[in-house]
C-alpha atoms as a PDB file:
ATOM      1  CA  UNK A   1     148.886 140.747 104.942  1.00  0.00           C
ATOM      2  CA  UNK A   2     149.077 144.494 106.019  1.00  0.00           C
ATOM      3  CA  UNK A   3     147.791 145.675 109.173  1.00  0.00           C
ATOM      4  CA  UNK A   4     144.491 147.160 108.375  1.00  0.00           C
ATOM      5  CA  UNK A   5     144.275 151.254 106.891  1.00  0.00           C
ATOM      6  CA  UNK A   6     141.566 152.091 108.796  1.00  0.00           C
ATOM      7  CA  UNK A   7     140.843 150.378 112.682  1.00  0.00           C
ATOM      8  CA  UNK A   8     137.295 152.691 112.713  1.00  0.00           C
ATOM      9  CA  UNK A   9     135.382 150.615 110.511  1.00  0.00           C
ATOM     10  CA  UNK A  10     131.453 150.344 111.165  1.00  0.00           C
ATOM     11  CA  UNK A  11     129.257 147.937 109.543  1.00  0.00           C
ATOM     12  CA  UNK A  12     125.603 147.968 109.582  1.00  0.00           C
ATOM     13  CA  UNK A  13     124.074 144.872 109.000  1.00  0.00           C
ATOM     14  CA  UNK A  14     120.528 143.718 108.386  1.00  0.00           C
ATOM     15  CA  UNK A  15     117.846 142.395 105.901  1.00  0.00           C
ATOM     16  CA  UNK A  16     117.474 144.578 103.184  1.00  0.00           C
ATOM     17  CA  UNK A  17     114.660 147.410 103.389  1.00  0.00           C
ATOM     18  CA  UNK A  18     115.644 147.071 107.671  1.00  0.00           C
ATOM     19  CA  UNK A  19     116.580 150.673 107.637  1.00  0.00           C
ATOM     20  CA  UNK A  20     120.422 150.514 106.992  1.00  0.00           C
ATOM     21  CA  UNK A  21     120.555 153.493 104.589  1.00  0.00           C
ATOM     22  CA  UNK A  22     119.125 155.516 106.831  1.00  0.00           C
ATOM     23  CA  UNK A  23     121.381 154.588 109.820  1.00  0.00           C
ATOM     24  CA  UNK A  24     124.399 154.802 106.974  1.00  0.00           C
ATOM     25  CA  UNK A  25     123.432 158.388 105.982  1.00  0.00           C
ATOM     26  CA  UNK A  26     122.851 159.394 109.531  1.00  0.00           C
ATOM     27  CA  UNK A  27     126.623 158.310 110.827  1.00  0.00           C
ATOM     28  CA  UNK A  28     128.054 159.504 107.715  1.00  0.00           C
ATOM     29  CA  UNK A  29     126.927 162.884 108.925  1.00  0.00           C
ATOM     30  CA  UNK A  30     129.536 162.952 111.677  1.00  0.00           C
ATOM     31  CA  UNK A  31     132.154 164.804 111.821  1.00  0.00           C
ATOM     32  CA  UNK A  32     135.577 162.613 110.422  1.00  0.00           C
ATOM     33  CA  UNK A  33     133.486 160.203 108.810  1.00  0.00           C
ATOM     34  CA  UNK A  34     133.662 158.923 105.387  1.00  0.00           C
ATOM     35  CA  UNK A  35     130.664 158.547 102.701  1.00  0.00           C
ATOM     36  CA  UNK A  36     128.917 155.773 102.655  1.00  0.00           C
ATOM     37  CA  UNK A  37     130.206 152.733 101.517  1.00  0.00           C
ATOM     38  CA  UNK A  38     129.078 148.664 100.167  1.00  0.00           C
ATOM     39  CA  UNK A  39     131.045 146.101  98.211  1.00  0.00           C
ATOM     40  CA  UNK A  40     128.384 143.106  97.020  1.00  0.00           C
ATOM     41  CA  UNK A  41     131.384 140.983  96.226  1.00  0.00           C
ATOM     42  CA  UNK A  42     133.244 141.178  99.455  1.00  0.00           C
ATOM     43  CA  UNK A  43     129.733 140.159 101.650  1.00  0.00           C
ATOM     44  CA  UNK A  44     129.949 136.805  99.294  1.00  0.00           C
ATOM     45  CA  UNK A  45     133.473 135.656 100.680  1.00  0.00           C
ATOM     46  CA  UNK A  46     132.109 134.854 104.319  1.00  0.00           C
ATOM     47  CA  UNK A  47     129.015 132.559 102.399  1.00  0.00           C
ATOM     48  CA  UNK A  48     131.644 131.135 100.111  1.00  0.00           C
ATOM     49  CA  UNK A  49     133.745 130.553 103.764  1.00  0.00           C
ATOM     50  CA  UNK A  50     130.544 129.098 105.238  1.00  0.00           C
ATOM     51  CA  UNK A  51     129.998 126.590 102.653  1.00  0.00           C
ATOM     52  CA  UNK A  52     133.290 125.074 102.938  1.00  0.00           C
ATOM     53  CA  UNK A  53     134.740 127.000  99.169  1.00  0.00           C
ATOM     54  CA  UNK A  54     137.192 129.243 100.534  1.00  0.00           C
ATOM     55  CA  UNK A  55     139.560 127.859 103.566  1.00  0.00           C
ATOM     56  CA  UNK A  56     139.604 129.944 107.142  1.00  0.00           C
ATOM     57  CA  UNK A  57     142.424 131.568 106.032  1.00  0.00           C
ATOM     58  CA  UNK A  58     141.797 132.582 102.595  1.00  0.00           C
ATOM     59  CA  UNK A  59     138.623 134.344 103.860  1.00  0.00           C
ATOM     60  CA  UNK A  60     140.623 136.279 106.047  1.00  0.00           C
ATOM     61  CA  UNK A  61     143.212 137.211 104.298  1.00  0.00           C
ATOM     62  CA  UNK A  62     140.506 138.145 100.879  1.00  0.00           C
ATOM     63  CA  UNK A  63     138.421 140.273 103.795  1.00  0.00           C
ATOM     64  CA  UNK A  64     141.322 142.007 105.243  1.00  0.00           C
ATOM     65  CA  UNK A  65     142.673 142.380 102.124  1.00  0.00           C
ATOM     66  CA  UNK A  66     139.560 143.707 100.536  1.00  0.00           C
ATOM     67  CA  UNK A  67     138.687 146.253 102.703  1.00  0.00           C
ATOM     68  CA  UNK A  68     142.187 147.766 102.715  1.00  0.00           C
ATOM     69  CA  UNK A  69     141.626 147.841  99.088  1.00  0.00           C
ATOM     70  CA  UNK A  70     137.880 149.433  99.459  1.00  0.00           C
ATOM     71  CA  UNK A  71     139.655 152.051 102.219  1.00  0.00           C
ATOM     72  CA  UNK A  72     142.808 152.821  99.963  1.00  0.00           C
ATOM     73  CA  UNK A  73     140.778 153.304  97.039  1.00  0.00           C
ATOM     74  CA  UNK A  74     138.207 155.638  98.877  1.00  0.00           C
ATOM     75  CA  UNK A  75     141.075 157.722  99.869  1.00  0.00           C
ATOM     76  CA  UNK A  76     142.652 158.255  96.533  1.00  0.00           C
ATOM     77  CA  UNK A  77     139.073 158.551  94.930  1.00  0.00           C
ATOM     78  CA  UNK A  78     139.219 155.378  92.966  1.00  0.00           C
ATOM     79  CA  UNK A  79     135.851 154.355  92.351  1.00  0.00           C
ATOM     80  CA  UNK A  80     133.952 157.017  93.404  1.00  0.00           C
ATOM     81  CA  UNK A  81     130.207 157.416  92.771  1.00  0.00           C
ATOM     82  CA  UNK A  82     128.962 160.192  91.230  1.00  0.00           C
ATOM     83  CA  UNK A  83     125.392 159.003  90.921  1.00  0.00           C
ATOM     84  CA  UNK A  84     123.525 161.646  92.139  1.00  0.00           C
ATOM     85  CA  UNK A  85     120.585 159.546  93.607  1.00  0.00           C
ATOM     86  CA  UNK A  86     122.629 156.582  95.097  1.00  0.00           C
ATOM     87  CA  UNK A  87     123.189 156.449  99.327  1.00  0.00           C
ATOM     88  CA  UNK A  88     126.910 155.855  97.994  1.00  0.00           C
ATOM     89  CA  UNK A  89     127.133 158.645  95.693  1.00  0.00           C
ATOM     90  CA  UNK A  90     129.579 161.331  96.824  1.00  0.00           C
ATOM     91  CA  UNK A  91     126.704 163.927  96.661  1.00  0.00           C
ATOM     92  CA  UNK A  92     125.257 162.550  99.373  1.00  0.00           C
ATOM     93  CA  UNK A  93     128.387 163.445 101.704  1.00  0.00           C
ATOM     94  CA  UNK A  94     128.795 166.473 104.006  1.00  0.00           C
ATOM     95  CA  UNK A  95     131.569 167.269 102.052  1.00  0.00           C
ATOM     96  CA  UNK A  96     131.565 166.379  98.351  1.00  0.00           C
ATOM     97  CA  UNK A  97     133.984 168.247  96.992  1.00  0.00           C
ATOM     98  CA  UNK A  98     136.599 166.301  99.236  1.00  0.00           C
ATOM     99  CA  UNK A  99     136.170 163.562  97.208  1.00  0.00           C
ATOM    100  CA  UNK A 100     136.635 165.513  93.985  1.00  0.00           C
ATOM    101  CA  UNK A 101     139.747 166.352  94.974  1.00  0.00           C
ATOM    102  CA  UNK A 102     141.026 163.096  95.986  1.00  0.00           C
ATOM    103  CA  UNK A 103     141.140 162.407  92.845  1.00  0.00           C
ATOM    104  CA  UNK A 104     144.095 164.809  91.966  1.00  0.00           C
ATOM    105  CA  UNK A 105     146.262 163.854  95.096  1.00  0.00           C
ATOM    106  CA  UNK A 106     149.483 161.913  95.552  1.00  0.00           C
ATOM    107  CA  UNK A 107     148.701 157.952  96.382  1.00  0.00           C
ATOM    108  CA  UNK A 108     150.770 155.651  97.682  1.00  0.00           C
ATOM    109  CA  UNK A 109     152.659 155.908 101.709  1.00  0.00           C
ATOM    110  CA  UNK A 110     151.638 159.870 101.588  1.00  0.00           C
ATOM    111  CA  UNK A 111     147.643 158.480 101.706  1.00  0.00           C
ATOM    112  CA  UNK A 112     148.384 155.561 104.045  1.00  0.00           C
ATOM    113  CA  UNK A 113     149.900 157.993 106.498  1.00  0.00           C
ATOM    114  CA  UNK A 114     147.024 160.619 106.311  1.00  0.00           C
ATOM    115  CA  UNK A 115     144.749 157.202 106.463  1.00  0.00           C
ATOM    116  CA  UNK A 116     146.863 156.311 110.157  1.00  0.00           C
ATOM    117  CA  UNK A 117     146.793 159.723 111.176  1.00  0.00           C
ATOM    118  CA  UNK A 118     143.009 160.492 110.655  1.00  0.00           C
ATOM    119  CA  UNK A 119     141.144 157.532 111.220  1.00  0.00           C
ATOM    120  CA  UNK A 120     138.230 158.484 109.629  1.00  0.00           C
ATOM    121  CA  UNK A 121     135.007 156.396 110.908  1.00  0.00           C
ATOM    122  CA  UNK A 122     134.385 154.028 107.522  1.00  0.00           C
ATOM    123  CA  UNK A 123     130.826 153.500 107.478  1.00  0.00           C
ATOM    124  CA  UNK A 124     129.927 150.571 105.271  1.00  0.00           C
ATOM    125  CA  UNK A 125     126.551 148.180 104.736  1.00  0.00           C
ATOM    126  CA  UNK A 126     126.659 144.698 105.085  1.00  0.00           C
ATOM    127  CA  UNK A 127     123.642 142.352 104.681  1.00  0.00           C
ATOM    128  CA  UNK A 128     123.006 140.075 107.443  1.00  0.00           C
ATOM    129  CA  UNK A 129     126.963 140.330 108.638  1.00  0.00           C
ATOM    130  CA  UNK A 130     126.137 138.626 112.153  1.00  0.00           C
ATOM    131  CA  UNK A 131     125.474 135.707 110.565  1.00  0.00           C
ATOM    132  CA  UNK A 132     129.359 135.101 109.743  1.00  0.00           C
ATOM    133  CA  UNK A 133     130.217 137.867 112.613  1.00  0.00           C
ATOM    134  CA  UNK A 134     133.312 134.971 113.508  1.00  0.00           C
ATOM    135  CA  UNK A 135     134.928 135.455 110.504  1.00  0.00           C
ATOM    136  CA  UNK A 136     134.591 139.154 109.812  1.00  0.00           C
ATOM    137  CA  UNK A 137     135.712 139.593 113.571  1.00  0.00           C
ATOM    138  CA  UNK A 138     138.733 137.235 113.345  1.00  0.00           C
ATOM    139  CA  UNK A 139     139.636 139.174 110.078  1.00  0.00           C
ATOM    140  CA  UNK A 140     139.058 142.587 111.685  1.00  0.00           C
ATOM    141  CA  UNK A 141     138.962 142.349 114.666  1.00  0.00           C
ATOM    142  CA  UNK A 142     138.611 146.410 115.554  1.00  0.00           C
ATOM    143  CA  UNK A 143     135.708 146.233 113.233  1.00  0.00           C
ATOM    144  CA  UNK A 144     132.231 147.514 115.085  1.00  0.00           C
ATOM    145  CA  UNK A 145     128.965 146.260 114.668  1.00  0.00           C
ATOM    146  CA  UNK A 146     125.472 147.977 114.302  1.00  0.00           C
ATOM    147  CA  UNK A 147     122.844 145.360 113.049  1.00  0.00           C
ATOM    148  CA  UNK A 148     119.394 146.655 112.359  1.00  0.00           C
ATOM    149  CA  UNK A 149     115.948 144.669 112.889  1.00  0.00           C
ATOM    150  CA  UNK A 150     112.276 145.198 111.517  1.00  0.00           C
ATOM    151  CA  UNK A 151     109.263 143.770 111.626  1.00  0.00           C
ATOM    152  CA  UNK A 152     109.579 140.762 109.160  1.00  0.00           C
ATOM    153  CA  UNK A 153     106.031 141.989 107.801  1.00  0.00           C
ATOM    154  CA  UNK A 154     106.990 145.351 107.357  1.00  0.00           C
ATOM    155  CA  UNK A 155     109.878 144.041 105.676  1.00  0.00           C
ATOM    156  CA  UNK A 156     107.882 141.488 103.472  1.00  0.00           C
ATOM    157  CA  UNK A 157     105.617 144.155 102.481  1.00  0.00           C
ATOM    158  CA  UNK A 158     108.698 147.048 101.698  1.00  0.00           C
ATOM    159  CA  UNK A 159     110.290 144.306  99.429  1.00  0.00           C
ATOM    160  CA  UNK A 160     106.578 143.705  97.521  1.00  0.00           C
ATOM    161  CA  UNK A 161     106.162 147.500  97.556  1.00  0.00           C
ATOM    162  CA  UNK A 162     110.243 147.624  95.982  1.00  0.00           C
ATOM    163  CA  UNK A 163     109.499 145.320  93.357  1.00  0.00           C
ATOM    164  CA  UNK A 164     111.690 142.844  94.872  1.00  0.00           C
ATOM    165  CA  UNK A 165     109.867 139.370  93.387  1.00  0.00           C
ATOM    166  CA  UNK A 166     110.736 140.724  89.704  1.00  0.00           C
ATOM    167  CA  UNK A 167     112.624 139.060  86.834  1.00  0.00           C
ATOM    168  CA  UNK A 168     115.893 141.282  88.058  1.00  0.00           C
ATOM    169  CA  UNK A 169     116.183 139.668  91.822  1.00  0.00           C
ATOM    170  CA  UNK A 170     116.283 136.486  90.793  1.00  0.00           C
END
């Protein structure tokens, strides 16, 4: 596997409703950092690790190899979200006509270079990453850590509040 694109990568981990969006937007304020970022499918391979379907190494090599997919394809603007109201969406950047015109640069070596040569902080949400924090540190092992806590009842009553015992989040 490649070395990783991008050795500034932050995850902020937590329940959900623990106040990771609003860490995410705040860091993705700062200067040289990227817009927010998530990938549901990614968070499954350290579960899928944990309950003995993917091999030590296969985890690491899908993680490693995911997120230099999720960072490459940021760069180029692959996959960008234009959702107005989503914490991903490019709208909520600083700067969201950078990620317009992404979309009509070169790809390839010229955006892994820029990628080496700005290391960008990546901001990205993970839910609950400590849990498997041995994996996604033995993947990426540069990667940095913020995870956020609430008051379980707070959080109880945010997910009843959300709608989050409906039909859909089962």
């Amino acid at each position: 596997n490649k070395e990783p694109l991008n050795s500034n990568v932050v995850f902020i981990s937590g329940l959900t409703r623990s106040g990771k969006i609003l860490l995410l937007s705040i860091i993705a304020s700062f200067k040289n950092t990227e817009k927010v970022n998530v990938n549901f499918g990614l968070e499954q391979l350290p579960m899928l690790n944990h309950l003995g379907k993917l091999t030590d190494d296969v985890a690491k090599y899908l993680l490693q190899s995911g997120m230099n997919s999720i960072i490459y394809d940021n760069a180029i603007g692959r996959n960008s979200n234009f959702r107005p109201g989503d914490y991903t969406s490019v709208w909520k950047n600083k700067n969201p006509m950078e990620y317009v015109s992404r979309l009509f640069l070169p790809d390839g070596d010229a955006v892994t270079n820029k990628l080496n040569q700005e290391n960008n902080i990546f901001p990205m949400m993970v839910h609950n990453g400590l849990w498997h924090a041995d994996l996604w540190f033995t993947a990426l092992p540069d990667v940095k850590f913020i995870h956020m806590q609430r008051n379980p009842i707070d959080i109880i009553f945010s997910w009843i509040g959300k709608g989050y015992g409906d039909e859909f989040f089962h």
